[in-house]
Protein backbone atom coordinates (compact mmCIF):
# COMPACT_ATOMS: atom_id res chain seq x y z
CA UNK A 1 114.95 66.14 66.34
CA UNK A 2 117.83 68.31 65.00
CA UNK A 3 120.85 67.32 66.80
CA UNK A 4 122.18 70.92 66.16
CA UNK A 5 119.73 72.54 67.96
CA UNK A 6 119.15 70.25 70.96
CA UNK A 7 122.47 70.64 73.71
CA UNK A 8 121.75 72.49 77.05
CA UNK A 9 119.82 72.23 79.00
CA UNK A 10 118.23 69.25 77.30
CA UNK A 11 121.25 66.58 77.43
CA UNK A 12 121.44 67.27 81.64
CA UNK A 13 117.96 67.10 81.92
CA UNK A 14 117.72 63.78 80.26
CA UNK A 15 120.82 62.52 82.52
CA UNK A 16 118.68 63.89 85.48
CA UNK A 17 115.69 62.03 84.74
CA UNK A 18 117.67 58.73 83.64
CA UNK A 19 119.46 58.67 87.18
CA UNK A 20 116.15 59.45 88.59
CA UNK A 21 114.00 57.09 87.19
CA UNK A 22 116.89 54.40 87.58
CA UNK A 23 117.10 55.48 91.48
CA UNK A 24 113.26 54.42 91.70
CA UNK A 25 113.42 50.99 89.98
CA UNK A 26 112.15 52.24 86.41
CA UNK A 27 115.47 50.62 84.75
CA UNK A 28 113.99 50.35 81.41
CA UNK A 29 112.57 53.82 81.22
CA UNK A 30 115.85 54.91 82.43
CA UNK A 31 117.80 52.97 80.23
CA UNK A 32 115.96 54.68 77.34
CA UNK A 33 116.51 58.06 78.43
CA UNK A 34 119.55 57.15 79.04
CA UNK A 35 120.54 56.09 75.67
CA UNK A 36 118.09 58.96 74.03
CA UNK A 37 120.80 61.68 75.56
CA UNK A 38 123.88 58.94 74.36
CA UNK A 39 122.14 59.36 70.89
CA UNK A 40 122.12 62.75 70.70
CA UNK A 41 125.90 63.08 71.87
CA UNK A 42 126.84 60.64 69.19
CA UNK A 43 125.20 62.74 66.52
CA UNK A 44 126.25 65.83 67.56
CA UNK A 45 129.68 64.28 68.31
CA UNK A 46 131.24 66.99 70.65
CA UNK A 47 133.08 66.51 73.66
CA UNK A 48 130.27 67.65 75.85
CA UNK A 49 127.56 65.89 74.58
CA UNK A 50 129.30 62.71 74.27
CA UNK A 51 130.34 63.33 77.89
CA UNK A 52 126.59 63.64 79.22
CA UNK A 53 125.68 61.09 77.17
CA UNK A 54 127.66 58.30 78.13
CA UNK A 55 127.32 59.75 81.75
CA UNK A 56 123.68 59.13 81.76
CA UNK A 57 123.76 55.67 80.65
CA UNK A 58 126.79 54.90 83.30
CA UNK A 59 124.35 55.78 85.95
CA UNK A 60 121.56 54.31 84.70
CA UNK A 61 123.58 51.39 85.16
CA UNK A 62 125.23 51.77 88.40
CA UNK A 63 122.21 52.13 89.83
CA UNK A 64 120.61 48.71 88.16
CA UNK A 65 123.85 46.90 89.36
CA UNK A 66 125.26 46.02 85.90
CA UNK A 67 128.65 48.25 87.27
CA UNK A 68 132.02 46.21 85.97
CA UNK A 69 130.73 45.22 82.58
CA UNK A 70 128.71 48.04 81.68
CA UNK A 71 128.60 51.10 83.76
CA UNK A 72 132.71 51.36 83.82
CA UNK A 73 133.79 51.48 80.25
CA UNK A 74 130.69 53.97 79.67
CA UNK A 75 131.70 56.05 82.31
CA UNK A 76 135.71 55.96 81.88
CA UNK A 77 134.70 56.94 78.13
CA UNK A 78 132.23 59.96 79.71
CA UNK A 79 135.80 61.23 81.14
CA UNK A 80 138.12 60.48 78.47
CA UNK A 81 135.34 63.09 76.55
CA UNK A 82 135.10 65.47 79.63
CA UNK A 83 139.47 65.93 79.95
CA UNK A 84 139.79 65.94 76.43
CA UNK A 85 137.61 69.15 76.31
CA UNK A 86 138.47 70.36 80.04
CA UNK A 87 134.71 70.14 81.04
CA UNK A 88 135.83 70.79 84.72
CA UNK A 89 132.12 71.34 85.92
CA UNK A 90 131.16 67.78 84.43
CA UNK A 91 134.69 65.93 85.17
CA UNK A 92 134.19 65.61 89.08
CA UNK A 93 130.88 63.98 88.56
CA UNK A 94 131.82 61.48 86.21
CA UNK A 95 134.89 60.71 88.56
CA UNK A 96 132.20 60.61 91.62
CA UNK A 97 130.32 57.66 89.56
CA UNK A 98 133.19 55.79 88.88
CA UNK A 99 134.34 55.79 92.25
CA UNK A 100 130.72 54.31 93.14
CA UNK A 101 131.39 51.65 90.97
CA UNK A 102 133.23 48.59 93.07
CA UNK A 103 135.96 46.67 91.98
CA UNK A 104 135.31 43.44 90.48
């Protein structure tokens, strides 16, 4: 898959079906959906792409419970990426998931 050619709407849909499949139990399948989209953003290494990327994996693993150790740093990294490029459609939902994630 050429990296240059794959962006929208494929990286969103991938974070879509991640959360989805994550939200029904299917963590593994999830996970590597997850880190198919986190793949892509590191190849294509843009803002945006990193963003979704490491967004998708973050809520992959909110929703499997793995939240201080894993789903924070991947998500405070999705919105380092999404200020650094002022992606203020993806910004408040990265923010949303970390505010999901409790303290510990």
């Amino acid at each position: 898959m050429d990296p240059e050619r794959v962006g929208y709407p494929y990286l969103p849909a991938l974070r879509r079906i991640a959360r989805e499949l994550a939200v029904i139990g299917q963590f593994a399948d999830a996970e590597a959906y997850a880190r198919r989209a986190l793949a892509i953003g590191d190849l294509r290494d843009d803002p945006w792409s990193l963003a979704e990327g490491n967004l998708a994996l973050g809520l992959v693993y909110l929703e499997s419970g793995r939240t201080a150790e894993r789903a924070v740093p991947v998500l405070i990294r999705a919105l380092e990426c999404a200020r650094a490029a002022e992606l203020g459609l993806l910004e408040p939902h990265i923010a949303a998931a970390l505010a999901c994630a409790p303290n510990e």
